[in-house]
PDB file of N, CA and C in Angstrom:
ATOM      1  N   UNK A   1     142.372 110.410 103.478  1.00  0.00           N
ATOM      2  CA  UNK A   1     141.252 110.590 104.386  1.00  0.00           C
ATOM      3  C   UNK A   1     140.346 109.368 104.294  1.00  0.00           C
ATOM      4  N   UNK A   2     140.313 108.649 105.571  1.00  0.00           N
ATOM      5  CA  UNK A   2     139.168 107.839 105.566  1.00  0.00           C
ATOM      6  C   UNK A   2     137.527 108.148 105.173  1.00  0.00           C
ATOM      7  N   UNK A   3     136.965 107.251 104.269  1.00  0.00           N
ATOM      8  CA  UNK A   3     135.243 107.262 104.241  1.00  0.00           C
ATOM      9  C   UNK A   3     134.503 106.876 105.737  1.00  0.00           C
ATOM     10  N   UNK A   4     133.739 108.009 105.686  1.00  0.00           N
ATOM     11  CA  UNK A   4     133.120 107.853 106.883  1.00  0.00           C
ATOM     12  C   UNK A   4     131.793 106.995 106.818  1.00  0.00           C
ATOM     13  N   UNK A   5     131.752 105.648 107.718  1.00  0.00           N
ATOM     14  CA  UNK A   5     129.966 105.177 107.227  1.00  0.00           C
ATOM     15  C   UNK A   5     128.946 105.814 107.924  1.00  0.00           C
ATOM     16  N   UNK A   6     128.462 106.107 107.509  1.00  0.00           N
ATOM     17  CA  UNK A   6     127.332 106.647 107.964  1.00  0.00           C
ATOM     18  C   UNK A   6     126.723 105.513 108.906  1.00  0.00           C
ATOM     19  N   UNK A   7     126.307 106.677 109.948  1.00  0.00           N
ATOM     20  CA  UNK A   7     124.915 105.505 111.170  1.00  0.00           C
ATOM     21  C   UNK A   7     123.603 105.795 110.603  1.00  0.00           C
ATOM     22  N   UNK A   8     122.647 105.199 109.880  1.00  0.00           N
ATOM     23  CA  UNK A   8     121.538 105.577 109.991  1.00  0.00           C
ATOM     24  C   UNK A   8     120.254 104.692 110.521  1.00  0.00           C
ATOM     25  N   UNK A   9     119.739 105.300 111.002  1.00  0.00           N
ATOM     26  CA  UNK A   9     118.642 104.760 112.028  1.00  0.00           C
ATOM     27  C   UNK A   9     117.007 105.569 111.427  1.00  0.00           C
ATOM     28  N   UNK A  10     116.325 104.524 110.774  1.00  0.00           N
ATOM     29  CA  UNK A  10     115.171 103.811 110.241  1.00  0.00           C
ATOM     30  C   UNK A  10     113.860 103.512 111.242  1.00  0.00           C
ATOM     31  N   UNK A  11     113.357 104.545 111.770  1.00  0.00           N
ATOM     32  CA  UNK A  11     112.186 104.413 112.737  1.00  0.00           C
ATOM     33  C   UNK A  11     110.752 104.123 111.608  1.00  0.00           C
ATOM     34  N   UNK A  12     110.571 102.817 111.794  1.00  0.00           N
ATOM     35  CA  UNK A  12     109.159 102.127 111.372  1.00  0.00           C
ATOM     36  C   UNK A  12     108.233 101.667 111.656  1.00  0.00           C
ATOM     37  N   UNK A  13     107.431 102.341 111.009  1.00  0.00           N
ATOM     38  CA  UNK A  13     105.859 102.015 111.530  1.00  0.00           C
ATOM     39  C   UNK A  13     105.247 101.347 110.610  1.00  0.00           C
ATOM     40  N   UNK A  14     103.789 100.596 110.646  1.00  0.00           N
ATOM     41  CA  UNK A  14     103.034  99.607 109.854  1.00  0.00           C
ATOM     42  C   UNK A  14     102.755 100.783 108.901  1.00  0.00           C
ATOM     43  N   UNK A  15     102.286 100.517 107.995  1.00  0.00           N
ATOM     44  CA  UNK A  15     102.405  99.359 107.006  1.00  0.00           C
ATOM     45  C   UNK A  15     103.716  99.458 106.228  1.00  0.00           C
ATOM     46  N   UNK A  16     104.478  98.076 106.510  1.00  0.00           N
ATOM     47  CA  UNK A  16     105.903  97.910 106.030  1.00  0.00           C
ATOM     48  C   UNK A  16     105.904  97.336 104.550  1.00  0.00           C
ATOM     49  N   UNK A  17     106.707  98.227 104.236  1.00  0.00           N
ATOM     50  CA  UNK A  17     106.783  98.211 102.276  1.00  0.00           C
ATOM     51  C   UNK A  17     107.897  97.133 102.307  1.00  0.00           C
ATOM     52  N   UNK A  18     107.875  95.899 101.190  1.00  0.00           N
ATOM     53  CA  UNK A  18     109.064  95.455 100.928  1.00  0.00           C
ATOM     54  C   UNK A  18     109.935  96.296 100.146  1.00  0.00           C
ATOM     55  N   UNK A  19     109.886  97.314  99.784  1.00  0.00           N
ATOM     56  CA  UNK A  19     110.867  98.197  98.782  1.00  0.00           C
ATOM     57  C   UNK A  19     111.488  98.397 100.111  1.00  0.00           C
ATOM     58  N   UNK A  20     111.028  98.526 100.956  1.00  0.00           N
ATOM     59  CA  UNK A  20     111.970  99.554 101.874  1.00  0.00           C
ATOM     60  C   UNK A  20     113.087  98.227 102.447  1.00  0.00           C
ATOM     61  N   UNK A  21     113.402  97.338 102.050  1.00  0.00           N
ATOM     62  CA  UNK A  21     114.155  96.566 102.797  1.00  0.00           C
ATOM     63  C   UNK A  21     115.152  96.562 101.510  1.00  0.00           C
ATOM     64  N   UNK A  22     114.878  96.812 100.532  1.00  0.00           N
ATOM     65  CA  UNK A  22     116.007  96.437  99.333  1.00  0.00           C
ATOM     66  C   UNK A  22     116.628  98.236  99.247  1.00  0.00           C
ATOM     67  N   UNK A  23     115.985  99.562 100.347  1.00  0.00           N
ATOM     68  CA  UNK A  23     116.567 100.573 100.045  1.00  0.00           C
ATOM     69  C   UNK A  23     117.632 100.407 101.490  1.00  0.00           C
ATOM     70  N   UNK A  24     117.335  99.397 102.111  1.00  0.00           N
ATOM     71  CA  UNK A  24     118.530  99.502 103.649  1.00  0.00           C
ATOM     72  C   UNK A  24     119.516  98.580 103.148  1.00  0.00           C
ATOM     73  N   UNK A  25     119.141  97.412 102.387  1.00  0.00           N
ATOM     74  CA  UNK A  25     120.195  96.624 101.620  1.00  0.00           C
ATOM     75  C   UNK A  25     121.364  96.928 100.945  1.00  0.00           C
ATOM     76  N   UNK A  26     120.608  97.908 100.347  1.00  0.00           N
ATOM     77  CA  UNK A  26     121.675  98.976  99.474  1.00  0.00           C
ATOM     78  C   UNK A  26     122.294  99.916 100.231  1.00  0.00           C
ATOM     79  N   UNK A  27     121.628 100.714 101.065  1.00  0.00           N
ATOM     80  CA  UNK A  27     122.699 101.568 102.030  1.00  0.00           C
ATOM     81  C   UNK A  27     123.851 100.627 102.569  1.00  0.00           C
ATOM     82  N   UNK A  28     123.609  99.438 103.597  1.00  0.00           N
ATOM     83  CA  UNK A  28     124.293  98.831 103.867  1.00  0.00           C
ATOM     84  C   UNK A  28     125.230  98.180 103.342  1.00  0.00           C
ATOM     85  N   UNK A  29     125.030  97.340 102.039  1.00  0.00           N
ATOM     86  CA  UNK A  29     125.819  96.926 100.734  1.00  0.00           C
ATOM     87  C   UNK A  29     127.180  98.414 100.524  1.00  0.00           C
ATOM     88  N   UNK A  30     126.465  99.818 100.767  1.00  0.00           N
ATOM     89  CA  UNK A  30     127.371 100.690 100.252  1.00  0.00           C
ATOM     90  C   UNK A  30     128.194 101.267 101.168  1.00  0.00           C
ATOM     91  N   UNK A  31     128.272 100.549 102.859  1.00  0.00           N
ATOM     92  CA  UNK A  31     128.755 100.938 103.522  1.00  0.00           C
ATOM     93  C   UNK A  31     128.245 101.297 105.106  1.00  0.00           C
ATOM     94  N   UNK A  32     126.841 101.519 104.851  1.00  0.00           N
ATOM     95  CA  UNK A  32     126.215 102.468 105.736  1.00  0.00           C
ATOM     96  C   UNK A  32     125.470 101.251 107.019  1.00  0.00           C
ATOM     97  N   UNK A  33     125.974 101.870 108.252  1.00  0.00           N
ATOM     98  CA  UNK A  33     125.762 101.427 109.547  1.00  0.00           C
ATOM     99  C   UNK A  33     124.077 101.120 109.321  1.00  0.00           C
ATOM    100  N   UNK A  34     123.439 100.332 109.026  1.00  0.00           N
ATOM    101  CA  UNK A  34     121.571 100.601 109.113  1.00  0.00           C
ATOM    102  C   UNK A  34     120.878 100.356 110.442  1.00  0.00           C
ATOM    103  N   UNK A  35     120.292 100.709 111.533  1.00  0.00           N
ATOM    104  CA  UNK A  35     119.189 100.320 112.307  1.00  0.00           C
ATOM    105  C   UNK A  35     117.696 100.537 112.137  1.00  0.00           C
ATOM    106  N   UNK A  36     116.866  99.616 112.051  1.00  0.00           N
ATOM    107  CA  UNK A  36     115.911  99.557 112.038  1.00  0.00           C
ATOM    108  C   UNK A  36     115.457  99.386 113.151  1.00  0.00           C
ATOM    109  N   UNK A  37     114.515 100.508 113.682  1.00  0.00           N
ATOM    110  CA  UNK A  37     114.046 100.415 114.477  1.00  0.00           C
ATOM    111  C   UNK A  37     111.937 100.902 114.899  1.00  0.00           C
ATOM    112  N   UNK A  38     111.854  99.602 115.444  1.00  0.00           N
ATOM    113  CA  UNK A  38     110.084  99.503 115.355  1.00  0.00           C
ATOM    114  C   UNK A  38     109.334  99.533 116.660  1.00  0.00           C
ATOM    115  N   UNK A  39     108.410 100.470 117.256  1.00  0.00           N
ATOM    116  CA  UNK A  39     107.256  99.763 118.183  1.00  0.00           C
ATOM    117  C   UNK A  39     106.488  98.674 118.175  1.00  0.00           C
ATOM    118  N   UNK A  40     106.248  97.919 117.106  1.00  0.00           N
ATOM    119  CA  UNK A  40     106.010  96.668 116.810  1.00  0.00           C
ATOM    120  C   UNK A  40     106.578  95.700 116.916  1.00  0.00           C
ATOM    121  N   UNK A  41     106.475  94.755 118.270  1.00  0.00           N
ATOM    122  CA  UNK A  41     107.254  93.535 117.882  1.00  0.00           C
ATOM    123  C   UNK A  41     106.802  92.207 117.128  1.00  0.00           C
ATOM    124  N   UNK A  42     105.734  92.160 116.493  1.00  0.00           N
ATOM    125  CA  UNK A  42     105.329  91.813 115.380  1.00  0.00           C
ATOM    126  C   UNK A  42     106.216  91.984 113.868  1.00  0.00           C
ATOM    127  N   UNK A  43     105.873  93.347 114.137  1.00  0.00           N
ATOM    128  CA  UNK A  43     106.474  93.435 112.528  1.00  0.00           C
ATOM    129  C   UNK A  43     107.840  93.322 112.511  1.00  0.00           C
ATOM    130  N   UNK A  44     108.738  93.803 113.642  1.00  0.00           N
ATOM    131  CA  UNK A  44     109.891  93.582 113.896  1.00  0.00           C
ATOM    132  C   UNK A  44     110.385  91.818 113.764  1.00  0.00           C
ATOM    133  N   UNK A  45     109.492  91.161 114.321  1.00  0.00           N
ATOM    134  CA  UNK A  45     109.981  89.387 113.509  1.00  0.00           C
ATOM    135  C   UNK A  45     109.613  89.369 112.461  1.00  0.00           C
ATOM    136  N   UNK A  46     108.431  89.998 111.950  1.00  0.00           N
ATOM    137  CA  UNK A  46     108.510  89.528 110.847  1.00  0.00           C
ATOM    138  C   UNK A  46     109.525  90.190 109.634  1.00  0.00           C
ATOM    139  N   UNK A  47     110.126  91.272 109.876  1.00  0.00           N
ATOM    140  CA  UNK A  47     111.064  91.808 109.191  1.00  0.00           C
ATOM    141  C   UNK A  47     112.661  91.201 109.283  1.00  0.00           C
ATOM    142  N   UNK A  48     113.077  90.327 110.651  1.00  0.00           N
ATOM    143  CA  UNK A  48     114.410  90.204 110.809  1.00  0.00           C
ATOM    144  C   UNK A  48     114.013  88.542 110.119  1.00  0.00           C
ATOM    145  N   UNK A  49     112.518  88.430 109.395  1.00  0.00           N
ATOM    146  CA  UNK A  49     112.937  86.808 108.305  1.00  0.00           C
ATOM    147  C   UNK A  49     113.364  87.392 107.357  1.00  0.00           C
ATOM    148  N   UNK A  50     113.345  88.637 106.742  1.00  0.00           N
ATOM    149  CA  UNK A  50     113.653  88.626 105.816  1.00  0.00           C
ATOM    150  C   UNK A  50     114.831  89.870 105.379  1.00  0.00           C
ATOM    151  N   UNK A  51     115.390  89.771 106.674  1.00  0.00           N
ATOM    152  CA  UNK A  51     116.998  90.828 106.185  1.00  0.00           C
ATOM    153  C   UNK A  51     117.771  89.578 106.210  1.00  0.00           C
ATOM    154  N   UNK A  52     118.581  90.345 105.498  1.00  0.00           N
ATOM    155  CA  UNK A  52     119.543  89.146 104.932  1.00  0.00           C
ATOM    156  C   UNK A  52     121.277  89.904 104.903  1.00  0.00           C
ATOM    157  N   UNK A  53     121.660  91.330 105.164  1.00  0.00           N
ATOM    158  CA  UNK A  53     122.605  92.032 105.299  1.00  0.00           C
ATOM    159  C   UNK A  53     122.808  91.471 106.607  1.00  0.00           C
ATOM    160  N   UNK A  54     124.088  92.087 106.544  1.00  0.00           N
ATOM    161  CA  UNK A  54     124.848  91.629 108.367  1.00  0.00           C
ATOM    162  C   UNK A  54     125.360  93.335 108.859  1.00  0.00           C
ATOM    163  N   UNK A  55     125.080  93.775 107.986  1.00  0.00           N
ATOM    164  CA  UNK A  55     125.305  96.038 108.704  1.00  0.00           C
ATOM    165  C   UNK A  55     123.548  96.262 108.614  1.00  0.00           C
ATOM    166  N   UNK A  56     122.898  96.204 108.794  1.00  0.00           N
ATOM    167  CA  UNK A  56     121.446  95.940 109.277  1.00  0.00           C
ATOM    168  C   UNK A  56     120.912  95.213 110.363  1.00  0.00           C
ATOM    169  N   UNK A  57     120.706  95.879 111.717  1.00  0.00           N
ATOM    170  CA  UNK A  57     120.556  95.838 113.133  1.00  0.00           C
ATOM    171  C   UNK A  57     118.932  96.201 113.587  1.00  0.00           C
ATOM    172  N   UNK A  58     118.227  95.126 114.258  1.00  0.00           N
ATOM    173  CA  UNK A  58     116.834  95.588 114.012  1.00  0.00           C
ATOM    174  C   UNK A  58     116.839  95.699 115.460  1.00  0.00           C
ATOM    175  N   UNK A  59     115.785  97.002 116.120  1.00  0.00           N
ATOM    176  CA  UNK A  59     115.966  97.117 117.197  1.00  0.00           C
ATOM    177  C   UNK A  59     114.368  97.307 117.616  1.00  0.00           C
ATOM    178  N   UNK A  60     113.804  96.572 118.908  1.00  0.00           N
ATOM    179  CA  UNK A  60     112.450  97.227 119.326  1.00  0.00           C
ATOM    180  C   UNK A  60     112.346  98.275 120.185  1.00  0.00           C
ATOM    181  N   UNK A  61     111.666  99.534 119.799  1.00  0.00           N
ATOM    182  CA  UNK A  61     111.577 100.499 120.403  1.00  0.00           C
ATOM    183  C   UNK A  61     110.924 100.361 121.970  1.00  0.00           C
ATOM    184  N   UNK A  62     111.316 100.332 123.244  1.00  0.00           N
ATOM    185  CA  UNK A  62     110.380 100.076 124.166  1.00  0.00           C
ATOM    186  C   UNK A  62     109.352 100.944 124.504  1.00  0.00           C
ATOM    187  N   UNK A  63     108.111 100.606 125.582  1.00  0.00           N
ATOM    188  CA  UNK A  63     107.543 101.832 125.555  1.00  0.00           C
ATOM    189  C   UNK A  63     108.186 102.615 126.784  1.00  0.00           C
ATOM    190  N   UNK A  64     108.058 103.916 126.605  1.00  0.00           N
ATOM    191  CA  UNK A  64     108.430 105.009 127.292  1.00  0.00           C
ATOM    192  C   UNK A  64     108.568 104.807 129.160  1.00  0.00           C
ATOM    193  N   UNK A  65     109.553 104.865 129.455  1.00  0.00           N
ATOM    194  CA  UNK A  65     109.510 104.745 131.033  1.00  0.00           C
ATOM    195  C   UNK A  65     108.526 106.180 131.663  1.00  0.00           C
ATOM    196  N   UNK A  66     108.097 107.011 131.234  1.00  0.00           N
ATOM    197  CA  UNK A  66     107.837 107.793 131.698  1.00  0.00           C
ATOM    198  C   UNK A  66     105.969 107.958 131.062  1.00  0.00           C
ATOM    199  N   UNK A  67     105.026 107.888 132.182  1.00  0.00           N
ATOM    200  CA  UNK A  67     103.690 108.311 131.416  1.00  0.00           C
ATOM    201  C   UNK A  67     103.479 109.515 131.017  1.00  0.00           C
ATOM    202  N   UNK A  68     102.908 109.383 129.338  1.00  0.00           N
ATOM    203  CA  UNK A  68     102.888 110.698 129.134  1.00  0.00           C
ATOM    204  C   UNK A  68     101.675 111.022 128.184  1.00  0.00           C
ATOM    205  N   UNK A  69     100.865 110.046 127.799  1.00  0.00           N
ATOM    206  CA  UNK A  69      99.373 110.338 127.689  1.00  0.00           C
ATOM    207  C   UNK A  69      99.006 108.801 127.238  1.00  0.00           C
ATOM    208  N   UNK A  70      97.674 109.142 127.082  1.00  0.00           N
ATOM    209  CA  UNK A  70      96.885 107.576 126.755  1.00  0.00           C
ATOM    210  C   UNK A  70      97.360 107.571 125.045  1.00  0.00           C
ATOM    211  N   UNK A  71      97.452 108.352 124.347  1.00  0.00           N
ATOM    212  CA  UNK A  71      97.456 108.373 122.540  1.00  0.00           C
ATOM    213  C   UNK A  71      98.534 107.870 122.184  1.00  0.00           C
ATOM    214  N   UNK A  72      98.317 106.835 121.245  1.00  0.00           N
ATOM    215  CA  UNK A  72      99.559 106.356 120.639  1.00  0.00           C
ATOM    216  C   UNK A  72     100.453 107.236 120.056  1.00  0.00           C
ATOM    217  N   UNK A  73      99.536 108.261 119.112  1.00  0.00           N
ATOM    218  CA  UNK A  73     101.187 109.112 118.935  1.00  0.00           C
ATOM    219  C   UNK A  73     102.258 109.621 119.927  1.00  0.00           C
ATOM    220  N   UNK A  74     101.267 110.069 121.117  1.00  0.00           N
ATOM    221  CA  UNK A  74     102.421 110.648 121.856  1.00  0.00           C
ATOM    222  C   UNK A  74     103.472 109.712 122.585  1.00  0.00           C
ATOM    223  N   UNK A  75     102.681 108.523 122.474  1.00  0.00           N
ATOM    224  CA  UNK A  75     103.478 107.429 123.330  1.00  0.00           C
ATOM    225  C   UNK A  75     104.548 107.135 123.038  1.00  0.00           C
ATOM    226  N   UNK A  76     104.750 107.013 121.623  1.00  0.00           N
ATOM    227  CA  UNK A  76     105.548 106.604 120.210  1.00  0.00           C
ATOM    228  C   UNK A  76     106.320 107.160 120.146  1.00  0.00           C
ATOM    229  N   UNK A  77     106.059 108.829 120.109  1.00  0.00           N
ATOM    230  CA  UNK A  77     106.917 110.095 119.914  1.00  0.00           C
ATOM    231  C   UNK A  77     107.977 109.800 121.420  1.00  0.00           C
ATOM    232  N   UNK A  78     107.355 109.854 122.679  1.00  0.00           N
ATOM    233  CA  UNK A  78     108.120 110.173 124.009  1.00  0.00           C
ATOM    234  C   UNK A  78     109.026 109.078 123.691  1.00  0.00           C
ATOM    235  N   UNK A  79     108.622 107.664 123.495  1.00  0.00           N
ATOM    236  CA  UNK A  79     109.750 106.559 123.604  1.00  0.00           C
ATOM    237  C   UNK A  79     110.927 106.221 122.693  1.00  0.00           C
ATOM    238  N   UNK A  80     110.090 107.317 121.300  1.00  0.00           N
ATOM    239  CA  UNK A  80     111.576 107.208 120.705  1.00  0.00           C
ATOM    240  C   UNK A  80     112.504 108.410 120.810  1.00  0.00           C
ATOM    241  N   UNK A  81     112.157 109.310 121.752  1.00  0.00           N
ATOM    242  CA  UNK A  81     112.926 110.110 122.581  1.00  0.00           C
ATOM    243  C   UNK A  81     113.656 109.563 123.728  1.00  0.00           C
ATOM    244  N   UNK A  82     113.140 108.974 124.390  1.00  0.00           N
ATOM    245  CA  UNK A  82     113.991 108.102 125.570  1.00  0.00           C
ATOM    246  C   UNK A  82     114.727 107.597 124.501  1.00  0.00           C
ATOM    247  N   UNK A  83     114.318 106.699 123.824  1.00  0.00           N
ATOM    248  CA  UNK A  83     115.206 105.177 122.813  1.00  0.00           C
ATOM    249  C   UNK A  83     116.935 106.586 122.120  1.00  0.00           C
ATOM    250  N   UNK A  84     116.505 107.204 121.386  1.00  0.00           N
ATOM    251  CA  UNK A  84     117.476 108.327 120.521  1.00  0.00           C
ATOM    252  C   UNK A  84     118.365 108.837 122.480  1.00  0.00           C
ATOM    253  N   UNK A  85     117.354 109.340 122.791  1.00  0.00           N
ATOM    254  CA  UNK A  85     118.255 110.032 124.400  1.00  0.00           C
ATOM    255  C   UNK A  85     119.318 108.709 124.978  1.00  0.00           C
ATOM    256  N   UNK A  86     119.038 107.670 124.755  1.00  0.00           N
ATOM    257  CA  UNK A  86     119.916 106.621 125.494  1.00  0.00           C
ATOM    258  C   UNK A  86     121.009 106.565 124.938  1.00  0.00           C
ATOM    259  N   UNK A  87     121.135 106.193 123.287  1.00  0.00           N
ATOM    260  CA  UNK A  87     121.869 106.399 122.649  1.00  0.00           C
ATOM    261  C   UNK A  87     122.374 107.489 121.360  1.00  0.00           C
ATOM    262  N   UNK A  88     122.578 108.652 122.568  1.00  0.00           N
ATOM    263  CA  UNK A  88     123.093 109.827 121.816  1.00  0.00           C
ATOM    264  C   UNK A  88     124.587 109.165 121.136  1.00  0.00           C
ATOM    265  N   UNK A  89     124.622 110.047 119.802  1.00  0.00           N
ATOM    266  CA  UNK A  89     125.981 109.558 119.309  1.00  0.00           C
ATOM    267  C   UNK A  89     126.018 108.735 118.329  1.00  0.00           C
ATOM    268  N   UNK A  90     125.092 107.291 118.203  1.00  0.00           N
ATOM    269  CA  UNK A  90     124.898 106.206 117.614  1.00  0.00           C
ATOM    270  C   UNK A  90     124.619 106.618 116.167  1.00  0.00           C
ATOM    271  N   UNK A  91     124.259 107.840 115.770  1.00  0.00           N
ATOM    272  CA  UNK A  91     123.195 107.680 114.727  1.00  0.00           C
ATOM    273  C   UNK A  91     124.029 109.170 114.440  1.00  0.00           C
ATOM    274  N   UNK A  92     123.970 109.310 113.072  1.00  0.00           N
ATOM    275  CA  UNK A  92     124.183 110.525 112.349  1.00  0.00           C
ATOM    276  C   UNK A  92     123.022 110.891 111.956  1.00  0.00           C
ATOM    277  N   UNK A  93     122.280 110.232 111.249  1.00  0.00           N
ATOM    278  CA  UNK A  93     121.004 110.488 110.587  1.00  0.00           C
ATOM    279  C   UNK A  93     119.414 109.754 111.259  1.00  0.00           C
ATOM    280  N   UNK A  94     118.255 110.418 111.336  1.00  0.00           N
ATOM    281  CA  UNK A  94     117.428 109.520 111.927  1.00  0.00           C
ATOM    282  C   UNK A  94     116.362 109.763 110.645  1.00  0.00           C
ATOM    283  N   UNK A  95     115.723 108.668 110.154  1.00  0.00           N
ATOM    284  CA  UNK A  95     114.754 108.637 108.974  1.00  0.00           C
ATOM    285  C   UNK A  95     113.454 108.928 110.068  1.00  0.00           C
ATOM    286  N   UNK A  96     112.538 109.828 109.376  1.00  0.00           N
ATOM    287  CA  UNK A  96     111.076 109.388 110.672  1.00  0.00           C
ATOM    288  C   UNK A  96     110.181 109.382 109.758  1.00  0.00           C
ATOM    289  N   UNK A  97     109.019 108.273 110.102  1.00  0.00           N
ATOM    290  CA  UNK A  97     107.953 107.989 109.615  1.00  0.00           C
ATOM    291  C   UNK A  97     107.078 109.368 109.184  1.00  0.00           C
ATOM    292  N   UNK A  98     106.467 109.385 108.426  1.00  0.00           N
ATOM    293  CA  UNK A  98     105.636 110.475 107.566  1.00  0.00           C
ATOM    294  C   UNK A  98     104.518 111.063 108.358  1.00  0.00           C
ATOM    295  N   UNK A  99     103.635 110.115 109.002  1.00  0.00           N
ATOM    296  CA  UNK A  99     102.716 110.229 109.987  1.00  0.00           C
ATOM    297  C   UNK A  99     103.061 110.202 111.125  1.00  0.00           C
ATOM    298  N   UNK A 100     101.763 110.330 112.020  1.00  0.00           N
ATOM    299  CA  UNK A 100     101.882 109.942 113.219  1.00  0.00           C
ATOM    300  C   UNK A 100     102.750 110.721 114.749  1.00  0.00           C
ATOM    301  N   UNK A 101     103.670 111.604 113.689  1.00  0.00           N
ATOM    302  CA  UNK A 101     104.008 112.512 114.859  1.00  0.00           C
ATOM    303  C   UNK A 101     105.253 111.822 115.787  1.00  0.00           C
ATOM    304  N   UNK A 102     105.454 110.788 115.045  1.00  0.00           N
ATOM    305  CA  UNK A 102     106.690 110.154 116.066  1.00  0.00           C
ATOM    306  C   UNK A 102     108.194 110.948 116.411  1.00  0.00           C
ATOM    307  N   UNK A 103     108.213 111.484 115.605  1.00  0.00           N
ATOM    308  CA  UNK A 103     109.461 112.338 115.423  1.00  0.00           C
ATOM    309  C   UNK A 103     109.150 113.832 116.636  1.00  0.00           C
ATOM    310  N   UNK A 104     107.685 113.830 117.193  1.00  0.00           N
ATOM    311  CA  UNK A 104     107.809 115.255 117.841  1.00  0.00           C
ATOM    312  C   UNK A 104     108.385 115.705 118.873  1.00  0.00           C
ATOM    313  N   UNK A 105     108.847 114.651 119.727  1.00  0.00           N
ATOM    314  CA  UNK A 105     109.510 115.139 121.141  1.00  0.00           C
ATOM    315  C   UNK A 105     110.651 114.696 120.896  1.00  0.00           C
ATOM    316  N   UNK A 106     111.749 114.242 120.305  1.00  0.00           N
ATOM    317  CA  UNK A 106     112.775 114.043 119.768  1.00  0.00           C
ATOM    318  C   UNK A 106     113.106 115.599 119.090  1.00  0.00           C
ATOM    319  N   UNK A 107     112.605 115.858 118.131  1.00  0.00           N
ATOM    320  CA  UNK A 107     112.732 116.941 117.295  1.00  0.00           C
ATOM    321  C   UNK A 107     112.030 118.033 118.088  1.00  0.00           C
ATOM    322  N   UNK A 108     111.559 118.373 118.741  1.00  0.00           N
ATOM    323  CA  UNK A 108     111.492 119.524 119.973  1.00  0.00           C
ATOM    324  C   UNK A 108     112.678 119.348 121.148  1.00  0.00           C
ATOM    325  N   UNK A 109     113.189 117.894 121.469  1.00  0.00           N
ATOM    326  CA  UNK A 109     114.341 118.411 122.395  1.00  0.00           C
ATOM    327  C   UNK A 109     115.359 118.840 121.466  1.00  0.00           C
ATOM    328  N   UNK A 110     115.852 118.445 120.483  1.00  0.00           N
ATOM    329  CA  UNK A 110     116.659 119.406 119.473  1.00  0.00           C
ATOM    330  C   UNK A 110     116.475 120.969 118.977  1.00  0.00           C
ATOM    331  N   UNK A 111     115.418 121.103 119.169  1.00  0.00           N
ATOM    332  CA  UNK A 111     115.220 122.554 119.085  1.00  0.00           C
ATOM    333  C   UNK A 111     115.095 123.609 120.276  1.00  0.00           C
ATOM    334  N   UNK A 112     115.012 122.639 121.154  1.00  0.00           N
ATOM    335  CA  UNK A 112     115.258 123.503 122.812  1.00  0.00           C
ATOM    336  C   UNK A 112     116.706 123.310 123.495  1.00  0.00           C
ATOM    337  N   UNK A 113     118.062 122.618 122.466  1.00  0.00           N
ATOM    338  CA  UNK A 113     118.350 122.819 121.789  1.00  0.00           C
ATOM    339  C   UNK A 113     118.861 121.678 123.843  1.00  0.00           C
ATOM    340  N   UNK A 114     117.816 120.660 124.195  1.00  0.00           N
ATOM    341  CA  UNK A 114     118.229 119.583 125.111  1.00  0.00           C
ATOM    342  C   UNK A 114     118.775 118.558 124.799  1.00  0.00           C
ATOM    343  N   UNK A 115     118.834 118.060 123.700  1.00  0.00           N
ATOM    344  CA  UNK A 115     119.813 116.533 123.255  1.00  0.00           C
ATOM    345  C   UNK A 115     119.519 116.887 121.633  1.00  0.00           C
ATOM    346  N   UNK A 116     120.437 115.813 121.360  1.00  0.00           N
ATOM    347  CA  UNK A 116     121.082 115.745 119.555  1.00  0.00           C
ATOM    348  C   UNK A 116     121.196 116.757 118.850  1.00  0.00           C
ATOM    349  N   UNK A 117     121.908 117.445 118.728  1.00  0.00           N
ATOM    350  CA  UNK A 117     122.598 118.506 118.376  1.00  0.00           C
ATOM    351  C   UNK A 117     123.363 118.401 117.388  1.00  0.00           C
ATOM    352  N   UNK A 118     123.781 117.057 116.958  1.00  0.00           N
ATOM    353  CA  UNK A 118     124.833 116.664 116.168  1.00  0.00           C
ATOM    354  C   UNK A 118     123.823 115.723 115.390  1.00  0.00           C
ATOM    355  N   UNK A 119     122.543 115.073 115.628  1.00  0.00           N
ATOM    356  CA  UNK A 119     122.075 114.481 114.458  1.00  0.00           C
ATOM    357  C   UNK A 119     120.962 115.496 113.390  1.00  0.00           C
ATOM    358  N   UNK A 120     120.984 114.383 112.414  1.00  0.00           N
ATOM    359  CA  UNK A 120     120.133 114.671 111.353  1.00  0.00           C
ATOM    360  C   UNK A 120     118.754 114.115 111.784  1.00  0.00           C
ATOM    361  N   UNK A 121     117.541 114.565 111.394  1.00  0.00           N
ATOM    362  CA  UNK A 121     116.354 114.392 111.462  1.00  0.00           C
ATOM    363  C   UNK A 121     116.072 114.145 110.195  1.00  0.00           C
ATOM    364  N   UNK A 122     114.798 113.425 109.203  1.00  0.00           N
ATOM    365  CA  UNK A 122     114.545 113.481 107.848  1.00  0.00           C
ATOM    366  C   UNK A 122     113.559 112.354 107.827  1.00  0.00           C
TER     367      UNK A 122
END
């Protein structure tokens, strides 16, 4: 039986820890598909100076084709619902930021049970 690599996809927000680049190093080093993916295109250059893996894929989240309030959380949340909705499939696992609520309309169309069905949330 083949090892399966894992897809995992890394939604980041400021303030970016350097630990967290030596914990995608290591996923990747062990196999694992990594995307990083940011609303910041700031921090997003300043993060692709310093990956240095080649299974580590940094991606900018766009904003949302669709208006859906003035608040950054919700903005954040809707577009990385479009961003995850585009590419259903890609990702086994999705990491979500602690704050901020980005994970809420993503993780409500999974529970209305409208897209990703097959990923992990965490």
């Amino acid at each position: 039986m083949e090892n399966k690599a894992f897809k995992i996809a890394y939604i980041m927000e400021a303030p970016f820890v350097e630990n967290d680049l030596k914990l995608f190093e290591h996923l990747a080093k062990k196999g694992c598909l990594v995307t990083l993916a940011l609303f910041d295109a700031k921090l997003l250059s300043l993060i692709k100076k310093k990956i240095c893996h080649h299974r580590i894929e940094l991606e900018l989240i766009p904003p949302p084709q669709t208006k859906i309030s003035s608040l950054a959380p919700a903005i954040h949340s809707y577009a990385l619902f479009e961003w995850l909705f585009a590419r259903q499939g890609a990702f086994d696992i999705v990491e979500l930021p602690l704050r901020k609520g980005a994970g809420y309309y993503p993780m409500l169309a999974q529970e209305l049970a409208i897209a990703f069905e097959e990923l992990s949330f965490c």
